[in-house]
N, C-alpha and C. Protein backbone atom coordinates (compact mmCIF):
# COMPACT_ATOMS: atom_id res chain seq x y z
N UNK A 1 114.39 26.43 44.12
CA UNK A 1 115.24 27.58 43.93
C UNK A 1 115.18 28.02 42.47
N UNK A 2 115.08 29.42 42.10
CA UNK A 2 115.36 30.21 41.02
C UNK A 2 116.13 29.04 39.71
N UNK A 3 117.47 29.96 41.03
CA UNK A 3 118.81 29.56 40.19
C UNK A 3 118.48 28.25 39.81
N UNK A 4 118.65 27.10 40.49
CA UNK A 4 117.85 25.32 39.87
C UNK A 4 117.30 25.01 38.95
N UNK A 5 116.32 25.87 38.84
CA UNK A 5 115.48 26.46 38.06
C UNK A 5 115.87 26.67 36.70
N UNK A 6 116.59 27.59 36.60
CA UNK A 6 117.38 28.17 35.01
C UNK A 6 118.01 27.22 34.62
N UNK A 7 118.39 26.62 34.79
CA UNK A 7 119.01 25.23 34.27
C UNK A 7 118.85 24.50 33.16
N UNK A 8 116.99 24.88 33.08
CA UNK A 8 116.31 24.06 32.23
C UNK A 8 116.32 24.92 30.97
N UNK A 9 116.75 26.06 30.96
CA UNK A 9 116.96 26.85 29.64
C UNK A 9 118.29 26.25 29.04
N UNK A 10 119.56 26.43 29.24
CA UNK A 10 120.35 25.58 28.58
C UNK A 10 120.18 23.32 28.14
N UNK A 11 119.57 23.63 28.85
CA UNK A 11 118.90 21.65 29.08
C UNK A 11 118.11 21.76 27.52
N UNK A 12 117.08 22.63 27.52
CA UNK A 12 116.98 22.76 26.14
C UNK A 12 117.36 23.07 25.02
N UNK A 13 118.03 23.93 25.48
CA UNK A 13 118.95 24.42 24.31
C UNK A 13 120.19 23.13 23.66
N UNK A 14 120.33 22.41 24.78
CA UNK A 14 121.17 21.28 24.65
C UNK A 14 120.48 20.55 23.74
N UNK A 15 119.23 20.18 23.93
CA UNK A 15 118.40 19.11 23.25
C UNK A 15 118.28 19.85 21.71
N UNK A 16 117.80 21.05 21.82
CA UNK A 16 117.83 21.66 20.29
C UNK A 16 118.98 21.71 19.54
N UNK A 17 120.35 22.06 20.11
CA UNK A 17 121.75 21.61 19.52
C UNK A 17 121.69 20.44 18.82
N UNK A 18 121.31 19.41 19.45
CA UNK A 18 121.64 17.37 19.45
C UNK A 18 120.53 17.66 18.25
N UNK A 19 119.60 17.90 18.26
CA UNK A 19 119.00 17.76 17.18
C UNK A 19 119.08 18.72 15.92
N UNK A 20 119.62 20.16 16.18
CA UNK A 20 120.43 20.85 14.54
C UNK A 20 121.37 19.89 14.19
N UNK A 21 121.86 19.93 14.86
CA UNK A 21 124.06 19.09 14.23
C UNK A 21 123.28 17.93 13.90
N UNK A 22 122.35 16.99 13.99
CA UNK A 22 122.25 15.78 13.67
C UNK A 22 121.38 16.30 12.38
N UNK A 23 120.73 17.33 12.30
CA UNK A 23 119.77 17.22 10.85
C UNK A 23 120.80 18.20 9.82
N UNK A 24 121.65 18.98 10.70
CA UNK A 24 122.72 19.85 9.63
C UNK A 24 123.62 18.89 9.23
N UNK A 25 123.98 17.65 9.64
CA UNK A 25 124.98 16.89 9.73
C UNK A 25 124.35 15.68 8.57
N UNK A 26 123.23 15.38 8.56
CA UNK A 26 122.18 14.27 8.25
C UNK A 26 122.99 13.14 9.21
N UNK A 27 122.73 13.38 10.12
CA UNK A 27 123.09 11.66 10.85
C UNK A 27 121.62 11.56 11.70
N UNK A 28 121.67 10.53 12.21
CA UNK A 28 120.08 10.17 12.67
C UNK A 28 119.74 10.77 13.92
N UNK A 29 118.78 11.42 14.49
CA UNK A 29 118.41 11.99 15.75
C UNK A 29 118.28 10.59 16.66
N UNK A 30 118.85 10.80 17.52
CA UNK A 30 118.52 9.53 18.63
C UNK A 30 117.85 10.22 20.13
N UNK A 31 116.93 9.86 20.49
CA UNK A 31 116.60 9.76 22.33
C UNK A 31 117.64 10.02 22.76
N UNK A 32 118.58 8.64 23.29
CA UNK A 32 119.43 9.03 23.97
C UNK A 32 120.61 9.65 23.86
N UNK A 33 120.71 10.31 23.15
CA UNK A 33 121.60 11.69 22.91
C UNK A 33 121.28 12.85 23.21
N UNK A 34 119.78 12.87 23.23
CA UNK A 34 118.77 13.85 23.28
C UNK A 34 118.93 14.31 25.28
N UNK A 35 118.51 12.99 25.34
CA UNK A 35 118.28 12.79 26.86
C UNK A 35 119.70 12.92 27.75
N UNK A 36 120.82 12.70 27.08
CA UNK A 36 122.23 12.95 27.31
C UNK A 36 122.06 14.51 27.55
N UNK A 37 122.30 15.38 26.14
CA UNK A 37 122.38 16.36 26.47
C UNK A 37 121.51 17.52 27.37
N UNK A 38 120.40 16.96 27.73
CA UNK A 38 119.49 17.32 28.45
C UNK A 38 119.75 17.17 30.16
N UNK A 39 120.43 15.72 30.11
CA UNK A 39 120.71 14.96 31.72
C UNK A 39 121.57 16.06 32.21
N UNK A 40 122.81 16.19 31.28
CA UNK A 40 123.68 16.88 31.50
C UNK A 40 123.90 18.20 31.72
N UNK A 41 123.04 19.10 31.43
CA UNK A 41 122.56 20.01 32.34
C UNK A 41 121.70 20.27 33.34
N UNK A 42 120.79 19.48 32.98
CA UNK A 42 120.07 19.71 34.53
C UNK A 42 120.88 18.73 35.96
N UNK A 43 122.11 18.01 35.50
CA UNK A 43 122.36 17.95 36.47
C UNK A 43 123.08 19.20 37.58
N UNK A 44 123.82 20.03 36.91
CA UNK A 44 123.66 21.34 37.59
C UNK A 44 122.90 21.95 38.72
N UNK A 45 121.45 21.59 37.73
CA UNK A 45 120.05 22.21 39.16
C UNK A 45 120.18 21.58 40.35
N UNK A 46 120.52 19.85 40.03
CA UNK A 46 120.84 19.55 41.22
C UNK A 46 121.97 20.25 42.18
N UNK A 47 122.82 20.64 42.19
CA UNK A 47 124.03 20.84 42.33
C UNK A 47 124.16 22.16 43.14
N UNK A 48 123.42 22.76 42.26
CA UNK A 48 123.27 24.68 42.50
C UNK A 48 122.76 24.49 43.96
N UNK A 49 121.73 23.82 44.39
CA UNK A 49 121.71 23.91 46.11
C UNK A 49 122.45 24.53 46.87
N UNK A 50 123.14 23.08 46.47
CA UNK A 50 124.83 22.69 47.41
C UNK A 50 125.59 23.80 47.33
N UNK A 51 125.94 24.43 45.90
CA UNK A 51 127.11 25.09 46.10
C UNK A 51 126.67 26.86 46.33
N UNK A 52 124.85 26.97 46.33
CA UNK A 52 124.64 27.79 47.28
C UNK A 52 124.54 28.02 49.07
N UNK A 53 124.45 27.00 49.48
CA UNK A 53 124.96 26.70 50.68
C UNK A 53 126.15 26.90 51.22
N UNK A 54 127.33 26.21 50.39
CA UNK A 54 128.65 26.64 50.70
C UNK A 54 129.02 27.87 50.80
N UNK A 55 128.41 28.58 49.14
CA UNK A 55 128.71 30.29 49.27
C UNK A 55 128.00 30.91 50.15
N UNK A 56 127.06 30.34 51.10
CA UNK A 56 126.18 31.44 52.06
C UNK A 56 127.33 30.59 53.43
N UNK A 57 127.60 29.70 53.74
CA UNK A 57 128.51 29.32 54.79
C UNK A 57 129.73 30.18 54.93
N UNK A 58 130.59 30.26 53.80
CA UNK A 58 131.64 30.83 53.90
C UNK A 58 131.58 31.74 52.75
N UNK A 59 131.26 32.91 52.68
CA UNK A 59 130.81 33.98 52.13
C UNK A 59 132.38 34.45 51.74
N UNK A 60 133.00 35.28 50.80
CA UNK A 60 134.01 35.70 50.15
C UNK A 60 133.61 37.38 51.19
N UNK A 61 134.48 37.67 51.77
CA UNK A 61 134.05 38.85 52.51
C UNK A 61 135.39 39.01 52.99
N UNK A 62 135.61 40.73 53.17
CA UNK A 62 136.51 40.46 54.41
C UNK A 62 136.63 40.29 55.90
N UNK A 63 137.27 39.58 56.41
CA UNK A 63 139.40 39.73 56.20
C UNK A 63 139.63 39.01 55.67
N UNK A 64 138.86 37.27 55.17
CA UNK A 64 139.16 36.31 54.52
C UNK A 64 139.00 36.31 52.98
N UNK A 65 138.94 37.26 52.53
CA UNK A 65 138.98 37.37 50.84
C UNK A 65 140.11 36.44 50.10
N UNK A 66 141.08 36.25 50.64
CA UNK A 66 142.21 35.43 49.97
C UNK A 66 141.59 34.06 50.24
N UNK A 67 141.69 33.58 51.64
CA UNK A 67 141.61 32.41 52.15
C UNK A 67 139.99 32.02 51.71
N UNK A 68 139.13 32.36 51.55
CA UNK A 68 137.98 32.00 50.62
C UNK A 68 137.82 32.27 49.55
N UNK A 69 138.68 32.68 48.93
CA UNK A 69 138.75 33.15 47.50
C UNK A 69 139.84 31.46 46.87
N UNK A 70 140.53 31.25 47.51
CA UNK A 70 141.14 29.57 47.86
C UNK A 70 140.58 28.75 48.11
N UNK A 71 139.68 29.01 49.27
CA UNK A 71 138.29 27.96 49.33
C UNK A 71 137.76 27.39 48.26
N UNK A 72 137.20 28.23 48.16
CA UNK A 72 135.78 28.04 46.61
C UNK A 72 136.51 27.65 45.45
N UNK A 73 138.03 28.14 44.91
CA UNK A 73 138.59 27.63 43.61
C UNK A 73 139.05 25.82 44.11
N UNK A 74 138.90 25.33 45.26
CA UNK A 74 139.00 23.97 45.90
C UNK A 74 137.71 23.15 45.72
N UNK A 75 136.78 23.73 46.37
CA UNK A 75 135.61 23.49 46.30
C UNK A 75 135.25 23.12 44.68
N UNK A 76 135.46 24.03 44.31
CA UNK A 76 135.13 24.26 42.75
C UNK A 76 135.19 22.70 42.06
N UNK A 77 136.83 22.54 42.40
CA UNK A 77 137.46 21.05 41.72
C UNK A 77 136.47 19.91 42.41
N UNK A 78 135.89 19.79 43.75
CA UNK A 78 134.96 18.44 44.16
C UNK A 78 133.88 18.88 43.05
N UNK A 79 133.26 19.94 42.61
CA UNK A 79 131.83 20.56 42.35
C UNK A 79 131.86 19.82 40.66
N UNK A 80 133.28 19.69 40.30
CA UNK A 80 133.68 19.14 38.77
C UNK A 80 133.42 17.56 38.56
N UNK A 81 134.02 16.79 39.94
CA UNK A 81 133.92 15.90 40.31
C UNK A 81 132.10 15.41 40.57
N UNK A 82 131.67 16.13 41.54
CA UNK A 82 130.80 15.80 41.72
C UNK A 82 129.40 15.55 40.76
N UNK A 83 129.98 16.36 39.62
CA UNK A 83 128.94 17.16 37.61
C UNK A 83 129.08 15.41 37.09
N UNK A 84 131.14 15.51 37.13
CA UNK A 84 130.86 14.02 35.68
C UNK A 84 130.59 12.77 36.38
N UNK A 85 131.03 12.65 38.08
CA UNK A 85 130.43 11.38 38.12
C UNK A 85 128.63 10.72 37.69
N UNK A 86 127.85 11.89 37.84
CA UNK A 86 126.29 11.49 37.20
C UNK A 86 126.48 11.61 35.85
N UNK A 87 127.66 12.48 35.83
CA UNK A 87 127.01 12.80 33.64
C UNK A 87 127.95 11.21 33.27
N UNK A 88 129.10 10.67 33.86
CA UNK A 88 129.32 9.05 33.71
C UNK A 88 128.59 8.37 33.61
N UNK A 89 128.12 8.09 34.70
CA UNK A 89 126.51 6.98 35.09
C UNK A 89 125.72 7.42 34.16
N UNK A 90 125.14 9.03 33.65
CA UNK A 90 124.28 8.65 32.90
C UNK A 90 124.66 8.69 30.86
N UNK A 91 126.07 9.17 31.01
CA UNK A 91 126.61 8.26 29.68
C UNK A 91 126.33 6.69 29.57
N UNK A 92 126.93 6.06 30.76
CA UNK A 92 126.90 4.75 30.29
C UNK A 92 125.59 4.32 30.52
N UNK A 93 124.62 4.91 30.92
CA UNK A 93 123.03 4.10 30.72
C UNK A 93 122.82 4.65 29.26
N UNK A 94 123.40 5.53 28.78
CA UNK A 94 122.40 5.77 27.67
C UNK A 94 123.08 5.96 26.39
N UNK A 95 124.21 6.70 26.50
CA UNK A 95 125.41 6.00 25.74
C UNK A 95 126.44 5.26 25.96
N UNK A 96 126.44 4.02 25.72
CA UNK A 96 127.12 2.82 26.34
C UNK A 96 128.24 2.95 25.16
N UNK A 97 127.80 3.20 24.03
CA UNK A 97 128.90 3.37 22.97
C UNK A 97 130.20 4.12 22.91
N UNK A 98 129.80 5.00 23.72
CA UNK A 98 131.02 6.27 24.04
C UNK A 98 132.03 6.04 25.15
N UNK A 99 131.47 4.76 25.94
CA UNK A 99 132.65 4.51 26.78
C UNK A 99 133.95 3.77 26.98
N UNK A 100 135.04 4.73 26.47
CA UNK A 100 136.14 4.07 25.96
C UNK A 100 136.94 3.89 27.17
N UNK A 101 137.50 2.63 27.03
CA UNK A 101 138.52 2.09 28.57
C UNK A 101 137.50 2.04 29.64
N UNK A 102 136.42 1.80 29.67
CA UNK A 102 135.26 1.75 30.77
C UNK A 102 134.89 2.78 31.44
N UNK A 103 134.29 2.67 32.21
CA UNK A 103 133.59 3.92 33.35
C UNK A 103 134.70 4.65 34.31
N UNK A 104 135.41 4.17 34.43
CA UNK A 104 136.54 4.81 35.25
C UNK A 104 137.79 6.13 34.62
N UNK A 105 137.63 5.14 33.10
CA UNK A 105 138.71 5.99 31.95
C UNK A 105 137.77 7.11 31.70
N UNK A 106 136.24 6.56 31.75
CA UNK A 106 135.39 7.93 30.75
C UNK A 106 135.34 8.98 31.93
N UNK A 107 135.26 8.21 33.19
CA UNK A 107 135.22 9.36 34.40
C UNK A 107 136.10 9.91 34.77
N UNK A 108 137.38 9.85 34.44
CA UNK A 108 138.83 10.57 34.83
C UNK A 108 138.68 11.62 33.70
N UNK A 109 138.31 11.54 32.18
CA UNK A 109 138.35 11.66 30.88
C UNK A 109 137.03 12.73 30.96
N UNK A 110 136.17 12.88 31.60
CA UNK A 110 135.26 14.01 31.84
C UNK A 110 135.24 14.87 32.60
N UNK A 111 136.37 14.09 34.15
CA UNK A 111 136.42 14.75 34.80
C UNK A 111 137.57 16.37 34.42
N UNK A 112 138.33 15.99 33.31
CA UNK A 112 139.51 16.45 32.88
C UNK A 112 138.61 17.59 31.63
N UNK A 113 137.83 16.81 31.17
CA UNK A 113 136.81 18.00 30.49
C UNK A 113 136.13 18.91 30.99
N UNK A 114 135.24 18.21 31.94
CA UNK A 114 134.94 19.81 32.73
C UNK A 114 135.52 20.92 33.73
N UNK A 115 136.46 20.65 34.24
CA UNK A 115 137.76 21.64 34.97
C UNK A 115 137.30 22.81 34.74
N UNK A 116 137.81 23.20 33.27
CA UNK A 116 138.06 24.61 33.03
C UNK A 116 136.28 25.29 32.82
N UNK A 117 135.20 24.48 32.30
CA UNK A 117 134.44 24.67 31.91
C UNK A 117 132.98 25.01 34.00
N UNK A 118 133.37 23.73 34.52
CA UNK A 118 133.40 23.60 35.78
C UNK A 118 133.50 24.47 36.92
N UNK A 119 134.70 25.19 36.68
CA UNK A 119 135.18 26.00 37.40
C UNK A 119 134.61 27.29 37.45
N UNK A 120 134.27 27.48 36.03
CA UNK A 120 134.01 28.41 35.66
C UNK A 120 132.41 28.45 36.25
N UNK A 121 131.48 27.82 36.14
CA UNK A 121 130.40 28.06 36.24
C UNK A 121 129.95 27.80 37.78
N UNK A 122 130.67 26.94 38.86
CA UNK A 122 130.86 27.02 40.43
C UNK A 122 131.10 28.67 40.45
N UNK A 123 132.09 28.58 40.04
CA UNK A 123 132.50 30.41 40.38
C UNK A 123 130.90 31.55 40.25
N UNK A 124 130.30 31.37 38.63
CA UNK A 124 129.36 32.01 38.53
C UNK A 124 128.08 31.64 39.74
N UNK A 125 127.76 31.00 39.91
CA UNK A 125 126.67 30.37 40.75
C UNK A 125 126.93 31.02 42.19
N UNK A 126 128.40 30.85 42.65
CA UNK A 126 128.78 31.62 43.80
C UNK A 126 128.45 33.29 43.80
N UNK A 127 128.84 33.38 42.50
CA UNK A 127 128.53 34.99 42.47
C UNK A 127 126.93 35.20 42.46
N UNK A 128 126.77 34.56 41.73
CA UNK A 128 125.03 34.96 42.11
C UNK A 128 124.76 34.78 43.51
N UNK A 129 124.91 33.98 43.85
CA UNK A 129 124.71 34.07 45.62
C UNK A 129 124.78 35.22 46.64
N UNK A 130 126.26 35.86 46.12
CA UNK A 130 126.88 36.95 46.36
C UNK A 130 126.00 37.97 45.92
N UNK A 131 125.70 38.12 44.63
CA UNK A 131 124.87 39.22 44.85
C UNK A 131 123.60 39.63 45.26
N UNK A 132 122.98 38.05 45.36
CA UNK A 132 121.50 38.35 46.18
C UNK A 132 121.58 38.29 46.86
N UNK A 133 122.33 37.52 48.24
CA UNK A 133 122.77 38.19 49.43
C UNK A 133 122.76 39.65 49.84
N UNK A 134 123.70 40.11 48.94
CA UNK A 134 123.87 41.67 48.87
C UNK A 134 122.90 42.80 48.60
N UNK A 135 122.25 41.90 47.50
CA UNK A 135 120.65 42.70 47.35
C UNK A 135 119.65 43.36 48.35
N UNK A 136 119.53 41.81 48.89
CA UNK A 136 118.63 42.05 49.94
C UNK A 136 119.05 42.65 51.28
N UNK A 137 120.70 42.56 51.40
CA UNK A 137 120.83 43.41 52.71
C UNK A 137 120.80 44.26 52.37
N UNK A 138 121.14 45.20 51.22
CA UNK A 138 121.12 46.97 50.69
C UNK A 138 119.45 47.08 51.12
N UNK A 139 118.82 46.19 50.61
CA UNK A 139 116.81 46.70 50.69
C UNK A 139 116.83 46.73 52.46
N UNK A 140 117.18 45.17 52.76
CA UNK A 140 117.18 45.72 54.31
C UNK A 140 117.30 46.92 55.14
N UNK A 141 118.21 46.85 54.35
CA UNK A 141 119.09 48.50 55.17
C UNK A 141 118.57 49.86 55.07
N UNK A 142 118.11 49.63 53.60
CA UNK A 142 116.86 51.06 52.78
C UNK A 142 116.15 50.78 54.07
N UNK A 143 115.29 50.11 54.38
CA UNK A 143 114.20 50.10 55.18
C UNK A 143 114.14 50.66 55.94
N UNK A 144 115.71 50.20 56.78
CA UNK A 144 115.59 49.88 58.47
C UNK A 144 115.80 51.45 58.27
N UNK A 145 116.47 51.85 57.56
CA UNK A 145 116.79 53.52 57.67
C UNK A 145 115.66 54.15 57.46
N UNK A 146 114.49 53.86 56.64
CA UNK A 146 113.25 54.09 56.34
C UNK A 146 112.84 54.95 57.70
N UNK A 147 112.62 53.42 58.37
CA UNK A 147 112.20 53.12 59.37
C UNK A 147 112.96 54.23 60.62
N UNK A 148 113.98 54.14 60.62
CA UNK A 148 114.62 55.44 61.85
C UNK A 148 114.30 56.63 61.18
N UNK A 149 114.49 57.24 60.15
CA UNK A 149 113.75 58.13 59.51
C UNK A 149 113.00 58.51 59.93
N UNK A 150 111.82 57.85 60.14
CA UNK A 150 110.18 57.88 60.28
C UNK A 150 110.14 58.10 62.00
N UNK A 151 110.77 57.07 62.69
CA UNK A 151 110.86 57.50 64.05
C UNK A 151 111.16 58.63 64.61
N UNK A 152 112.67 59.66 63.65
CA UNK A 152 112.76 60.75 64.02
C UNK A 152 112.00 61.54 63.78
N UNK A 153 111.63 61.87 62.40
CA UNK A 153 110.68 62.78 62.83
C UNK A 153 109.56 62.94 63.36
N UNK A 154 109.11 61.23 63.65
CA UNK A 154 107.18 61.51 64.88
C UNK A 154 108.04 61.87 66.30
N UNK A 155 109.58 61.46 66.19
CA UNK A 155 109.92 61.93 67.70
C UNK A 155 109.79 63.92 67.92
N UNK A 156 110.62 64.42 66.74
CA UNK A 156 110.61 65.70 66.73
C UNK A 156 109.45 66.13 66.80
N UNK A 157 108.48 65.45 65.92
CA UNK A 157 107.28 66.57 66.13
C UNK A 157 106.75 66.29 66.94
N UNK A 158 106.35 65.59 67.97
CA UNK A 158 106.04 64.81 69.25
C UNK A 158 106.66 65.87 70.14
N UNK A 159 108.29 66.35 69.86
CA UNK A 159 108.65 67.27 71.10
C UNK A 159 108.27 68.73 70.68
C-alpha cells in the first residue's frame, strides 16, 4: 500500500533529527537511537493496513455519522495501544536505558504519550481512506455517465 509506504519519509526524517540534536547538542550519535527513531515510525506502515480496513468496513457516511464518528475516536484509543506496545518492545531491545519502572511503567507511560499525538494521526489515515474511496467513485461515476452518454446518442442516431 501507498499510504504504508509514506511512512518511510518521516522514518527518515526521524533518523536525520537523532542525528542533528546529537551533533547540535555534541552528545554521541548512537545506532540504537537511530534505529529507535526509525522503528518508531515505520511501525505505523504496519498499522495503516489495519486501520484502512476498519475505515473501508465502517465508512463515516450517512445516517451513522455520529455513531461512526464514535467508532473510530474508540478505535483510535486500541490503534494508540496497539503503536507503543512495539515502540515498548522495541525501546527495551534497544534502549534498555530508558526504561524506567520496567516495561509495563514505560508502556502505560507511552501509551499516555501517544493519545493525543495517536489520535490524531488514526483520524488522518481514516481520512485518506475517505477520500480515495471517494475519488474513485466520482471517476466511476464520470464514466458510467460517459458511458450512458455514448449509448444515447448511438441510440438517437440509430432511430
Amino acid at each position: 500500500m501507498l499510504v504504508s509506504a509514506a511512512w518511510i519519509v518521516p522514518a527518515v526524517f526521524g533518523a536525520l533529527n537523532q542525528v542533528a540534536q546529537k551533533r547540535l547538542f555534541g552528545g554521541e550519535v548512537r545506532l540504537p537511537e537511530i534505529l529507535f527513531a526509525v522503528g518508531d515510525w515505520l511501525v505505523y506502515a504496519f498499522l495503516t493496513p489495519a486501520v484502512f480496513a476498519v475505515s473501508q468496513r465502517w465508512p463515516i457516511a450517512r445516517p451513522y455519522v455520529a455513531s461512526r464518528v464514535a467508532f473510530h475516536f474508540s478505535v483510535s484509543l486500541l490503534f494508540c495501544a496497539a503503536w507503543a506496545l512495539p515502540v515498548t518492545v522495541l525501546r527495551a531491545v534497544l534502549l534498555p536505558q530508558f526504561l524506567r519502572g520496567g516495561p509495563a511503567a514505560s508502556f502505560v507511560s507511552w501509551l499516555f504519550i501517544t493519545f493525543p499525538f495517536g489520535v490524531a494521526v488514526y483520524l488522518c489515515v481514516v481520512g485518506i481512506e475517505h477520500a480515495t474511496r471517494y475519488f474513485v467513485e466520482a471517476r466511476d461515476r464520470g464514466l458510467e455517465l460517459a458511458r450512458m452518454s455514448e449509448q444515447l446518442s448511438n441510440g438517437r442516431l440509430a432511430a
